[in-house]
Each structure stands twice: as structure tokens, then as C-alpha cells.
PDB file of N, CA and C in Angstrom:
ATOM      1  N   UNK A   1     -37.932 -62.264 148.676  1.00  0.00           N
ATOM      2  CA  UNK A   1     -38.285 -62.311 147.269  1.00  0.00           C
ATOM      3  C   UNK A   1     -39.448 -61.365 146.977  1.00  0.00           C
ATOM      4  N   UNK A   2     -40.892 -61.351 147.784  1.00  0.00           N
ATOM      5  CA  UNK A   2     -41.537 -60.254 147.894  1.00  0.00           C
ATOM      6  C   UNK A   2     -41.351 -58.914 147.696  1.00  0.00           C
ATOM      7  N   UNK A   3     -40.127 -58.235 148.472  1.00  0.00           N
ATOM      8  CA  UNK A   3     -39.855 -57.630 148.466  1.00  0.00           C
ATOM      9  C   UNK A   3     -39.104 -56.614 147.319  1.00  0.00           C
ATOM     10  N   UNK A   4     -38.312 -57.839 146.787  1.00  0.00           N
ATOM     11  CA  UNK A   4     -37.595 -57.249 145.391  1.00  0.00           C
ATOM     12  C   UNK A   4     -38.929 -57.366 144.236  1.00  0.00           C
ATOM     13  N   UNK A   5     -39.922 -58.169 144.373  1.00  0.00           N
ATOM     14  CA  UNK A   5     -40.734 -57.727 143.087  1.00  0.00           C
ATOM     15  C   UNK A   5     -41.406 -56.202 143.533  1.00  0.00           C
ATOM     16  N   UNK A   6     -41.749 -56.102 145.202  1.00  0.00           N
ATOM     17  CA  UNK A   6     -42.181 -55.116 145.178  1.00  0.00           C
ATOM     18  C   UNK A   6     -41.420 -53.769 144.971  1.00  0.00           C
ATOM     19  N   UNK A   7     -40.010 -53.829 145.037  1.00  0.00           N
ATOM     20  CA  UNK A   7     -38.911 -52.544 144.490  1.00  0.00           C
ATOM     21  C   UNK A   7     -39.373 -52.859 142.793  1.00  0.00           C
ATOM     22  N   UNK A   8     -39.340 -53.598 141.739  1.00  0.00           N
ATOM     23  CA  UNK A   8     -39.144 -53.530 140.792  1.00  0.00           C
ATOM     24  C   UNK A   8     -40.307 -53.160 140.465  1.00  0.00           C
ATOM     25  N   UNK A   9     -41.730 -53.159 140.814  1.00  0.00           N
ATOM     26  CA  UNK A   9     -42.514 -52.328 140.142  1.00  0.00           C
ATOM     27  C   UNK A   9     -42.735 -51.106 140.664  1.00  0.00           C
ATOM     28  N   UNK A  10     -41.768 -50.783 141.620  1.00  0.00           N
ATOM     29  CA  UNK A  10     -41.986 -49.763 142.514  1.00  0.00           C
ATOM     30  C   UNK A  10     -41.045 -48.595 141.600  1.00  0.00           C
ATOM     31  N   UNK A  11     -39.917 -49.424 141.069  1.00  0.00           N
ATOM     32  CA  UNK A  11     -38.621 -48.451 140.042  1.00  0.00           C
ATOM     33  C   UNK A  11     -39.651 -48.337 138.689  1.00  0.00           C
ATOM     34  N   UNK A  12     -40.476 -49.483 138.216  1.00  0.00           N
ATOM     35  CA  UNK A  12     -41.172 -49.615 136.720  1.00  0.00           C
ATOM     36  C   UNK A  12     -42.146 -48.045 137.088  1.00  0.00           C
ATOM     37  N   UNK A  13     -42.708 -48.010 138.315  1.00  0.00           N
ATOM     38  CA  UNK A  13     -43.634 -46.761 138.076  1.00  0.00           C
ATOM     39  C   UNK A  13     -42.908 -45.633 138.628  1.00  0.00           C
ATOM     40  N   UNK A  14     -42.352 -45.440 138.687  1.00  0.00           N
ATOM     41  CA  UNK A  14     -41.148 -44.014 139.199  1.00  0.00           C
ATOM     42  C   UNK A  14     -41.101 -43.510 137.726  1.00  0.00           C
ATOM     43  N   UNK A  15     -40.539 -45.165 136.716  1.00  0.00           N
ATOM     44  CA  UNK A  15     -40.020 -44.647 135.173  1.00  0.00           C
ATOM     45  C   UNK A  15     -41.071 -44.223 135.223  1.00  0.00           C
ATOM     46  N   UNK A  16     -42.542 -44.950 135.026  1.00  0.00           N
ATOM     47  CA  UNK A  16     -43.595 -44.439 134.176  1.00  0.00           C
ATOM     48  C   UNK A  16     -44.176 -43.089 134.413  1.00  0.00           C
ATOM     49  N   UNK A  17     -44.214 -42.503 135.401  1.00  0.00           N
ATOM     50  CA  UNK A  17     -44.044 -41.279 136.160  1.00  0.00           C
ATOM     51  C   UNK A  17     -43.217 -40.053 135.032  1.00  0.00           C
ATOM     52  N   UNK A  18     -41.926 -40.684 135.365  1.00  0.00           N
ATOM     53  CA  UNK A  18     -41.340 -39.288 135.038  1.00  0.00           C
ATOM     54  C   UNK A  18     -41.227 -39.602 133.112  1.00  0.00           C
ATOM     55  N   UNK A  19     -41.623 -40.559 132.733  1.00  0.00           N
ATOM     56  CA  UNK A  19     -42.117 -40.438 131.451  1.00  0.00           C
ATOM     57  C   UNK A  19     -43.401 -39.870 131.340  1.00  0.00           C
ATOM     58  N   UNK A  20     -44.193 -39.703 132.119  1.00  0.00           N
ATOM     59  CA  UNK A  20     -45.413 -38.992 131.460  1.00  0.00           C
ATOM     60  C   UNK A  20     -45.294 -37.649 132.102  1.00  0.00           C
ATOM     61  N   UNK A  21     -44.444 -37.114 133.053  1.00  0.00           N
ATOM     62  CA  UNK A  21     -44.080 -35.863 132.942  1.00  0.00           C
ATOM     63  C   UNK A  21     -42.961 -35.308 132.269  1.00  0.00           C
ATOM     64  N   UNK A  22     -42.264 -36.194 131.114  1.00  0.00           N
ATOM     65  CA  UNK A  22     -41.816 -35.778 130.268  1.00  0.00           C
ATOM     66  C   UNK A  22     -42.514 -35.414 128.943  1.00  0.00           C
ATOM     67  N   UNK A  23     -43.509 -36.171 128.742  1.00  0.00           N
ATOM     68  CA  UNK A  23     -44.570 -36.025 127.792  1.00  0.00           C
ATOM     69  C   UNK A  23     -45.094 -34.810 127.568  1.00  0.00           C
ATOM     70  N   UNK A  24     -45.444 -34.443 129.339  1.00  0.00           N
ATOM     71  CA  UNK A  24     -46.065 -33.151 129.763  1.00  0.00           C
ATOM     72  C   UNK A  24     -45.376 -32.246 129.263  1.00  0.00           C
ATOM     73  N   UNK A  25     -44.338 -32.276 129.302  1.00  0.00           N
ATOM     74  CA  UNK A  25     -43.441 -30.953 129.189  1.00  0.00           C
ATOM     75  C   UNK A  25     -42.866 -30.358 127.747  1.00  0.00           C
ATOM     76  N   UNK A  26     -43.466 -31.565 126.443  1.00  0.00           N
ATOM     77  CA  UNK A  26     -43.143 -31.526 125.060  1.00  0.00           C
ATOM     78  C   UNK A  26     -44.318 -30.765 124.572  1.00  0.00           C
ATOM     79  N   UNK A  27     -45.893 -30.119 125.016  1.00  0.00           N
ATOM     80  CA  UNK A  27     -46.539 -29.921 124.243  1.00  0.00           C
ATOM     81  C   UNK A  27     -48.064 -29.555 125.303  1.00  0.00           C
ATOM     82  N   UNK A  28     -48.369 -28.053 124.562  1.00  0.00           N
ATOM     83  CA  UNK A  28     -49.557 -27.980 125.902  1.00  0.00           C
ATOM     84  C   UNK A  28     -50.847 -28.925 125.856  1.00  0.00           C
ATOM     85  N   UNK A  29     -50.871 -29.628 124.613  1.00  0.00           N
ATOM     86  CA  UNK A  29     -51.762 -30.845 124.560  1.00  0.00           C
ATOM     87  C   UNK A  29     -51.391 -31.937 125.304  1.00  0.00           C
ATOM     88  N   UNK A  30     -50.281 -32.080 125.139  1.00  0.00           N
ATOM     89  CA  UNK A  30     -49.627 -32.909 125.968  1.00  0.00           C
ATOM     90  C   UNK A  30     -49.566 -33.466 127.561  1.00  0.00           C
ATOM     91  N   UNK A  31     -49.386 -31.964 127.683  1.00  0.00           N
ATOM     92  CA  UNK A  31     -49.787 -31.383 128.818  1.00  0.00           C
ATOM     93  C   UNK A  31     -51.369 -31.780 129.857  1.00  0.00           C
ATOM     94  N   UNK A  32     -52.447 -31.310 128.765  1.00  0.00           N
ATOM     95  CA  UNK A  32     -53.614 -31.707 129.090  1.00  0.00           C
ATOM     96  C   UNK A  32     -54.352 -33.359 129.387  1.00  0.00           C
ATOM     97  N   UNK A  33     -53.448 -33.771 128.467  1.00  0.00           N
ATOM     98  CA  UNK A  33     -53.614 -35.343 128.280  1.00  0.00           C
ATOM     99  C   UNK A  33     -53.215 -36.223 129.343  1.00  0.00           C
ATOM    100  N   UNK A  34     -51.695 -35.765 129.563  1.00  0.00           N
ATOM    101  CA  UNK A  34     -51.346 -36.330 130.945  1.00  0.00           C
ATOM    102  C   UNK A  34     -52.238 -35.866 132.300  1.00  0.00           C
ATOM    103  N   UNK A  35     -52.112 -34.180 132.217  1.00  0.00           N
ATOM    104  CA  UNK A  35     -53.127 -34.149 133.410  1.00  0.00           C
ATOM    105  C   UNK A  35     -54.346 -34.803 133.463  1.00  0.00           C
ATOM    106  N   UNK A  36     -55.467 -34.947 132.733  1.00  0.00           N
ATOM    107  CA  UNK A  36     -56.506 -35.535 132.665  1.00  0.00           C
ATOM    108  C   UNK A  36     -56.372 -37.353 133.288  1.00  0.00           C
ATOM    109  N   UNK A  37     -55.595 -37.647 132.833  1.00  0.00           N
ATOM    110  CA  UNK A  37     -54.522 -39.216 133.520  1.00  0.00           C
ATOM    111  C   UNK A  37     -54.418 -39.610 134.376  1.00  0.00           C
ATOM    112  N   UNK A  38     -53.697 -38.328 134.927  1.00  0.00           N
ATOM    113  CA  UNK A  38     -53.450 -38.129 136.529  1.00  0.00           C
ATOM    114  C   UNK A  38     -54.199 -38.124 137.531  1.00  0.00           C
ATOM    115  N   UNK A  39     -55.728 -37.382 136.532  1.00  0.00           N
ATOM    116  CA  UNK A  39     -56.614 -36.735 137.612  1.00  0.00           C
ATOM    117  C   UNK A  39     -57.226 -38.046 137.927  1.00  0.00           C
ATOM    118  N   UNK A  40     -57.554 -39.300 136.437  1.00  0.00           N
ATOM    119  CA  UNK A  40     -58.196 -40.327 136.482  1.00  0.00           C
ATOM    120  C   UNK A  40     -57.721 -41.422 137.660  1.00  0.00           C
ATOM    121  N   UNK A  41     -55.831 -41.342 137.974  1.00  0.00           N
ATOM    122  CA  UNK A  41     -55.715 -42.071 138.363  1.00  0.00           C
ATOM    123  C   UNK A  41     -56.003 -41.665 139.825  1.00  0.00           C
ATOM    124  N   UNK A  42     -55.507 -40.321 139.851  1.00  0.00           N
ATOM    125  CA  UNK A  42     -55.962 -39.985 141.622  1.00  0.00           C
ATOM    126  C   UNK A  42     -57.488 -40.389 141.979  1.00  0.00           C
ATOM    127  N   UNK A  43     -58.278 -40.009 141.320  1.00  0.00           N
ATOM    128  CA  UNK A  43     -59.478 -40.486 141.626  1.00  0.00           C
ATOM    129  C   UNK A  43     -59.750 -41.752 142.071  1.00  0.00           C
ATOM    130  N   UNK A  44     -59.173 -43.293 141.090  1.00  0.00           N
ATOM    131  CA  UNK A  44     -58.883 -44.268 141.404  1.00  0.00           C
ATOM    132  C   UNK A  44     -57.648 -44.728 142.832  1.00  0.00           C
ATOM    133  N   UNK A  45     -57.267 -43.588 142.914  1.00  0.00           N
ATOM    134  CA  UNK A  45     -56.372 -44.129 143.999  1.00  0.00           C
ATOM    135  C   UNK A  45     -57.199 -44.025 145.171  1.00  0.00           C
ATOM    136  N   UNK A  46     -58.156 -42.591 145.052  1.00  0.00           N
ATOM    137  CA  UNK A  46     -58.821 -41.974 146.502  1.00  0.00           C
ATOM    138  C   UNK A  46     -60.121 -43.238 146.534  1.00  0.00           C
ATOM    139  N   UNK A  47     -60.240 -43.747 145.910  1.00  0.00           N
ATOM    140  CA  UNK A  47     -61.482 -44.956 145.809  1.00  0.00           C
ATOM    141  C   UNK A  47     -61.212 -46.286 146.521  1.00  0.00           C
ATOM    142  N   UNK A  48     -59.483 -46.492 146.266  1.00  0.00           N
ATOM    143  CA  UNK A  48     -58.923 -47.705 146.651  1.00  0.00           C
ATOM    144  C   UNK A  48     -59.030 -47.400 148.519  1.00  0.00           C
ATOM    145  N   UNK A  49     -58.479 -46.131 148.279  1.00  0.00           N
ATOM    146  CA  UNK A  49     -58.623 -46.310 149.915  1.00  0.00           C
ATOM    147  C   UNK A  49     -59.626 -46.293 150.589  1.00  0.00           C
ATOM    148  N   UNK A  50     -60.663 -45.680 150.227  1.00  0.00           N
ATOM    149  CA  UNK A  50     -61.884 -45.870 150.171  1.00  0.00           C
ATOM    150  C   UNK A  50     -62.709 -47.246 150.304  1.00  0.00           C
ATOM    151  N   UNK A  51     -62.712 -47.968 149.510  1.00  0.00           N
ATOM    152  CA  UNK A  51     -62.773 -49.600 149.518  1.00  0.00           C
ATOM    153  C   UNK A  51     -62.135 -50.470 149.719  1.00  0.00           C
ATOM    154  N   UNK A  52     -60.972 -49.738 150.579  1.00  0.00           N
ATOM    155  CA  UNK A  52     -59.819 -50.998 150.793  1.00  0.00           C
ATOM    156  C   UNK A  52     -60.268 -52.513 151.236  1.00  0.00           C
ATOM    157  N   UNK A  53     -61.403 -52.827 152.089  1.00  0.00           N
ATOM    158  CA  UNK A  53     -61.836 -53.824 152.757  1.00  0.00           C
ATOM    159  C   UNK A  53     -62.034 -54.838 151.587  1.00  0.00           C
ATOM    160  N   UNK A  54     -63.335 -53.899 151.200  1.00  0.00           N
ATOM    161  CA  UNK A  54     -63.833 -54.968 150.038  1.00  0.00           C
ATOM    162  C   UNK A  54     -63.140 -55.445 148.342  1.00  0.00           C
ATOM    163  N   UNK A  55     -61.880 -53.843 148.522  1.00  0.00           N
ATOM    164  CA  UNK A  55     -61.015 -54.109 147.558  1.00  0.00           C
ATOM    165  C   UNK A  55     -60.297 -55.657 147.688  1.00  0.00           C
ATOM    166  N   UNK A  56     -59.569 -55.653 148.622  1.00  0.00           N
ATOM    167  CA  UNK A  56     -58.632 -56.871 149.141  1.00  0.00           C
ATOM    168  C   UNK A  56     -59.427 -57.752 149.308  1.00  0.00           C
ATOM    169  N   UNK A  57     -60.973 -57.740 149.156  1.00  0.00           N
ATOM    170  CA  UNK A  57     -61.343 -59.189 149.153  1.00  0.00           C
ATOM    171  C   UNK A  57     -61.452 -59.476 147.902  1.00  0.00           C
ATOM    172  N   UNK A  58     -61.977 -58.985 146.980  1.00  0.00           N
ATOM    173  CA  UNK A  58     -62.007 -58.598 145.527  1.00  0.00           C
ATOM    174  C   UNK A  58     -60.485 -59.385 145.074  1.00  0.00           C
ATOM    175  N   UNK A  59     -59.444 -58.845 145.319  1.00  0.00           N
ATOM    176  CA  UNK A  59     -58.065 -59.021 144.554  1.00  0.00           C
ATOM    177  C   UNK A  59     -57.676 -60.164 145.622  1.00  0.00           C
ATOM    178  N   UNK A  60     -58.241 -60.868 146.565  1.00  0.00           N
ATOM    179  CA  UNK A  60     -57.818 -61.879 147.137  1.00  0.00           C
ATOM    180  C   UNK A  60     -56.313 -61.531 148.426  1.00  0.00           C
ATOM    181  N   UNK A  61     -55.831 -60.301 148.515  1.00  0.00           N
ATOM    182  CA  UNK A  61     -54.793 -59.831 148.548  1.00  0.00           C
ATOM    183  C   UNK A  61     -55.291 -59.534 150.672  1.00  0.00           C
ATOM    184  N   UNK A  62     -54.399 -59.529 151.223  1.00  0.00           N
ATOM    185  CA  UNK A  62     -54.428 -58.763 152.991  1.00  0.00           C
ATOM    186  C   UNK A  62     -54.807 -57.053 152.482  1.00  0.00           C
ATOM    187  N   UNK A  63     -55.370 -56.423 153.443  1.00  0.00           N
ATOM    188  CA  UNK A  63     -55.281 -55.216 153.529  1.00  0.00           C
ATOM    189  C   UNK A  63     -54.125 -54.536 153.504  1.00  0.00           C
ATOM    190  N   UNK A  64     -53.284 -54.743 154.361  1.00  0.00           N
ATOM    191  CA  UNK A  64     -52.256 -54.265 154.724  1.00  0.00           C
ATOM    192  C   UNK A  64     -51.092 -54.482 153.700  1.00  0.00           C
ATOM    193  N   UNK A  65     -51.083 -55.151 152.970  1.00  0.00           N
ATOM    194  CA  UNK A  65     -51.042 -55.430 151.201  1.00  0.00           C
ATOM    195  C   UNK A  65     -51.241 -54.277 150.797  1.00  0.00           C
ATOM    196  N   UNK A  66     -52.395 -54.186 150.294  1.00  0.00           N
ATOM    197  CA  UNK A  66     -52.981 -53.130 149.785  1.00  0.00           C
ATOM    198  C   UNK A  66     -52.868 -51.871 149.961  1.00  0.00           C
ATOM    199  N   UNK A  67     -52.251 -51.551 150.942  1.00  0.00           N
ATOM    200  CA  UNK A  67     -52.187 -50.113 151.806  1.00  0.00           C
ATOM    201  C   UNK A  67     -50.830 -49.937 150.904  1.00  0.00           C
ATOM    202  N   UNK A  68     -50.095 -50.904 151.622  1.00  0.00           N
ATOM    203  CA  UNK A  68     -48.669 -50.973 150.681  1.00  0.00           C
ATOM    204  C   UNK A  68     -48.374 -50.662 149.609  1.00  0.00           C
ATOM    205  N   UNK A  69     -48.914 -51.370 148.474  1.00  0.00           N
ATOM    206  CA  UNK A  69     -49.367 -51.307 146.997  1.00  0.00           C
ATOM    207  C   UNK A  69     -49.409 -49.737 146.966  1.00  0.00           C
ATOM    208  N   UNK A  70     -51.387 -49.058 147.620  1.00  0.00           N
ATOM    209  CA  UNK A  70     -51.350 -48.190 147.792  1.00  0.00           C
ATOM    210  C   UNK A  70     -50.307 -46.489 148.049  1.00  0.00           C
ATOM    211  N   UNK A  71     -49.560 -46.763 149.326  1.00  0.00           N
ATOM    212  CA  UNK A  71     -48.611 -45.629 149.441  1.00  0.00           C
ATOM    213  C   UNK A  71     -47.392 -45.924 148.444  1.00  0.00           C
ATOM    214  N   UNK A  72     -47.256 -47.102 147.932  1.00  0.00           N
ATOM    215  CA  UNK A  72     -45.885 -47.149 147.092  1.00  0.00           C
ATOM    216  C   UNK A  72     -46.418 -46.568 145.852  1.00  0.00           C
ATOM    217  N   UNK A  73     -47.786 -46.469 145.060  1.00  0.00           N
ATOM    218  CA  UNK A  73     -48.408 -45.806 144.311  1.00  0.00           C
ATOM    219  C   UNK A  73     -48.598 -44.221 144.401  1.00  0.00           C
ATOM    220  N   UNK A  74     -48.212 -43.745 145.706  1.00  0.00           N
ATOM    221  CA  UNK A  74     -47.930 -42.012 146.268  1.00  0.00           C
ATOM    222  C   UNK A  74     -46.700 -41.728 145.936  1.00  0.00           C
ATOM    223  N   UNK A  75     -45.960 -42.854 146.645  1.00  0.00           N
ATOM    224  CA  UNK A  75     -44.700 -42.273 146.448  1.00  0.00           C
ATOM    225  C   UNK A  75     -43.927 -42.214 144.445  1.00  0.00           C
ATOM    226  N   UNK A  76     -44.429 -43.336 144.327  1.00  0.00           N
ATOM    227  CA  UNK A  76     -44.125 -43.332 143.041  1.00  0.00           C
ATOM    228  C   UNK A  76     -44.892 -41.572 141.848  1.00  0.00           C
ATOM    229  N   UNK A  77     -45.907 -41.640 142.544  1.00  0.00           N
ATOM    230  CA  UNK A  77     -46.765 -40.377 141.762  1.00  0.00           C
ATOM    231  C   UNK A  77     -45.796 -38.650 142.187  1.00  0.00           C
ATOM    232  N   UNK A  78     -45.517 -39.415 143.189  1.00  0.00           N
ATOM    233  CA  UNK A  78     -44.788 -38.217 143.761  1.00  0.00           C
ATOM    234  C   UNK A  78     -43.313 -37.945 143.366  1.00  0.00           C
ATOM    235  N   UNK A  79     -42.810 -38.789 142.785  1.00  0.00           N
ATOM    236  CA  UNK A  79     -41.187 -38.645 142.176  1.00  0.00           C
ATOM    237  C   UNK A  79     -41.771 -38.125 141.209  1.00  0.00           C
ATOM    238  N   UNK A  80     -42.865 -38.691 140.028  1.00  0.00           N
ATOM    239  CA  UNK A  80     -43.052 -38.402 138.979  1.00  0.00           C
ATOM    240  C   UNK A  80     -43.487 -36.810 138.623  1.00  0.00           C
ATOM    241  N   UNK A  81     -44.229 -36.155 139.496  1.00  0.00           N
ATOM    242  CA  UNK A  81     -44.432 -35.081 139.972  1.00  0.00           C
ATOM    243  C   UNK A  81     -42.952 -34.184 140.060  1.00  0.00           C
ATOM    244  N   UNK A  82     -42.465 -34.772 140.574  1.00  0.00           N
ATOM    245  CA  UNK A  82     -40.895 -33.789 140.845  1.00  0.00           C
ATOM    246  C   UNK A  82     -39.925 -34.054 139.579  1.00  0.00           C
ATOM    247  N   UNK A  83     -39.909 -34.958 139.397  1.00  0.00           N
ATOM    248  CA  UNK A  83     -39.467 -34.962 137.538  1.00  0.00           C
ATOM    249  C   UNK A  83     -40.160 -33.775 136.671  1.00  0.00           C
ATOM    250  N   UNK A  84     -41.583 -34.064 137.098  1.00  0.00           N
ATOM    251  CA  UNK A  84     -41.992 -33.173 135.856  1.00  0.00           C
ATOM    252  C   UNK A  84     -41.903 -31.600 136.101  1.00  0.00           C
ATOM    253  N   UNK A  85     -42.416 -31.096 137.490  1.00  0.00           N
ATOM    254  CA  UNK A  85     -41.555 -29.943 137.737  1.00  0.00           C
ATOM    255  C   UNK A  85     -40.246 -29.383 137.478  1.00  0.00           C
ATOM    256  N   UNK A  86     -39.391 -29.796 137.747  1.00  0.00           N
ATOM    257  CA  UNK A  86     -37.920 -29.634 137.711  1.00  0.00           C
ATOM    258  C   UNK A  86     -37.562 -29.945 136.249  1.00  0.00           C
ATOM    259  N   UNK A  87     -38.624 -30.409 135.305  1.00  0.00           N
ATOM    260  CA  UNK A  87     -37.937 -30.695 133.886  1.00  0.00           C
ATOM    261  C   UNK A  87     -38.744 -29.226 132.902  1.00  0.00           C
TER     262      UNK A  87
END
């Protein structure tokens, strides 16, 4: 059961992904807006790993949780990335 919630927000941010590199691709403001987004969230991502310890005590969650969460948050950034290229 774990598992399928973790595919379904794993498909919810793939969409959200290649919707905001569709965004990107309607307008060079557009453009800027999403990148600026991106940059916010990478930053927040490079932090998580960064604090993973005290993150997962924080969110109550295992590390190894978190890592999870974490790379499924790459991979997801990373479809979205190839959407927005290729579009």
C-alpha cells in the first residue's frame, strides 16, 4: 500500500514537472518564472540532503524514507526537465 501512494505522488510530480515546463515554453517571462522555481526548489532539495538527520527527525519520518522521497524528487525533476526540452 506504501508503495502505490508512493507511485501516485511520484506520477502527481512527473505531471507537475512537465506542466511547468510547459509553462516555460509559452513565454520568455514564463520562462524566467519557472526557472527562478526550479532554482528555489533545487536549493531546497540540496538542503534536504544536507539535513537529512535532523530533517527526519523534524518530519518524524526514517532517513532512508527520506532519501527515497528525496531521489524520487530527482527523478521526477528530471522527466520534467526532458519534457521541457523536447517541447
Amino acid at each position: 500500500m506504501r508503495a502505490m501512494y508512493l507511485a501516485n505522488y511520484f506520477v502527481a510530480g512527473c505531471i507537475a514537472f512537465s506542466l511547468l515546463g510547459w509553462i516555460a515554453s509559452l513565454h520568455p517571462y514564463a520562462f524566467r518564472a519557472v526557472l527562478c522555481l526550479l532554482v528555489a526548489i533545487a536549493i531546497a532539495w540540496g538542503l534536504s540532503w544536507l539535513l537529512d538527520f535532523s530533517l527526519s527527525k523534524l518530519l518524524k519520518i526514517s532517513v532512508a524514507d527520506l532519501q527515497a522521497f528525496l531521489i524520487s524528487g530527482l527523478a521526477m525533476l528530471l522527466i520534467g526537465l526532458g519534457v521541457f526540452l523536447c517541447s
